[in-house]
Protein backbone atom coordinates (compact mmCIF):
# COMPACT_ATOMS: atom_id res chain seq x y z
CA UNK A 1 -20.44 -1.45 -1.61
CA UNK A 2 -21.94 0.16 -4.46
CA UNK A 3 -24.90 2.85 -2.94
CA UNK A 4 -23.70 2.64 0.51
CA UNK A 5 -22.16 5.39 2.05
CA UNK A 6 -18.63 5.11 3.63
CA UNK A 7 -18.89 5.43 7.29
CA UNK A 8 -16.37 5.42 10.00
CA UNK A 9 -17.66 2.21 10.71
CA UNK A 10 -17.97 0.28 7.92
CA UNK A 11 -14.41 1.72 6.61
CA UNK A 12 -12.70 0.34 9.85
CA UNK A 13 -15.10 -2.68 9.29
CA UNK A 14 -13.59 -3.08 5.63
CA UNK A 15 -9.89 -2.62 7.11
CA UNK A 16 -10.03 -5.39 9.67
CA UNK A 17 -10.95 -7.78 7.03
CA UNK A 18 -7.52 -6.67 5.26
CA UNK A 19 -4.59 -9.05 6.62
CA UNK A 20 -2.09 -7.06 8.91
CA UNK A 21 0.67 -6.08 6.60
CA UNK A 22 -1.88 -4.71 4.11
CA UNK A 23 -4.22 -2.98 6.55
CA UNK A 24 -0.85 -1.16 7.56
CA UNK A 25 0.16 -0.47 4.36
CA UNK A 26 -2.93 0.82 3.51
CA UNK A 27 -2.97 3.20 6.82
CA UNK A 28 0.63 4.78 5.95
CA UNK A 29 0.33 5.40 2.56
CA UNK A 30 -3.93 6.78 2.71
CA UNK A 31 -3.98 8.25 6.10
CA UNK A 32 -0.36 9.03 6.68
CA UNK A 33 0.62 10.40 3.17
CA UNK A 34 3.43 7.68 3.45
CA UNK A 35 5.17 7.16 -0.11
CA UNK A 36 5.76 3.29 -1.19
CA UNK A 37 9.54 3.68 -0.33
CA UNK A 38 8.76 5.15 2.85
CA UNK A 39 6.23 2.82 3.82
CA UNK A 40 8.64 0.27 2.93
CA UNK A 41 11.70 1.10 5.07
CA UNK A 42 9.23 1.34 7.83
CA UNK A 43 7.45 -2.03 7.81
CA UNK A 44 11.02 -3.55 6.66
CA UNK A 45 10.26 -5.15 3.21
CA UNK A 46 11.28 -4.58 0.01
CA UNK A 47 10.43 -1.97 -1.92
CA UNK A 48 8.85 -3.77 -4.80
CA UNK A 49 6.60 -5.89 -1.94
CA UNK A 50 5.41 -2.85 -0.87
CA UNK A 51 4.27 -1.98 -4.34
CA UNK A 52 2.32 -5.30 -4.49
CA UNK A 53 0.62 -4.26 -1.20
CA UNK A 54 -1.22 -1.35 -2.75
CA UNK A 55 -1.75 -2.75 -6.04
């Protein structure tokens, strides 16, 4: 993606190629200011999964 400019589109392109539990990771903790425990608790995994996830 180097040079291109980040769109709506192309970011919500780039998320659907992200499996599910990631692209919601991703979407709590960037867009919802959702910390790793909190994100955590609310997708039901373990803590230390949910640091993998945005690793």
């Amino acid at each position: 993606m180097a040079g291109k400019k980040i769109t709506p589109k192309l970011l919500a392109e780039a998320m659907r190629t992200l499996p599910k539990e990631k692209r919601k990771s991703v979407l709590l903790y960037y867009f919802f200011d959702k910390s790793d425990a909190e994100i955590a608790e609310l997708l039901d995994i373990p803590r230390s999964r949910q640091a993998l996830l945005n690793g």
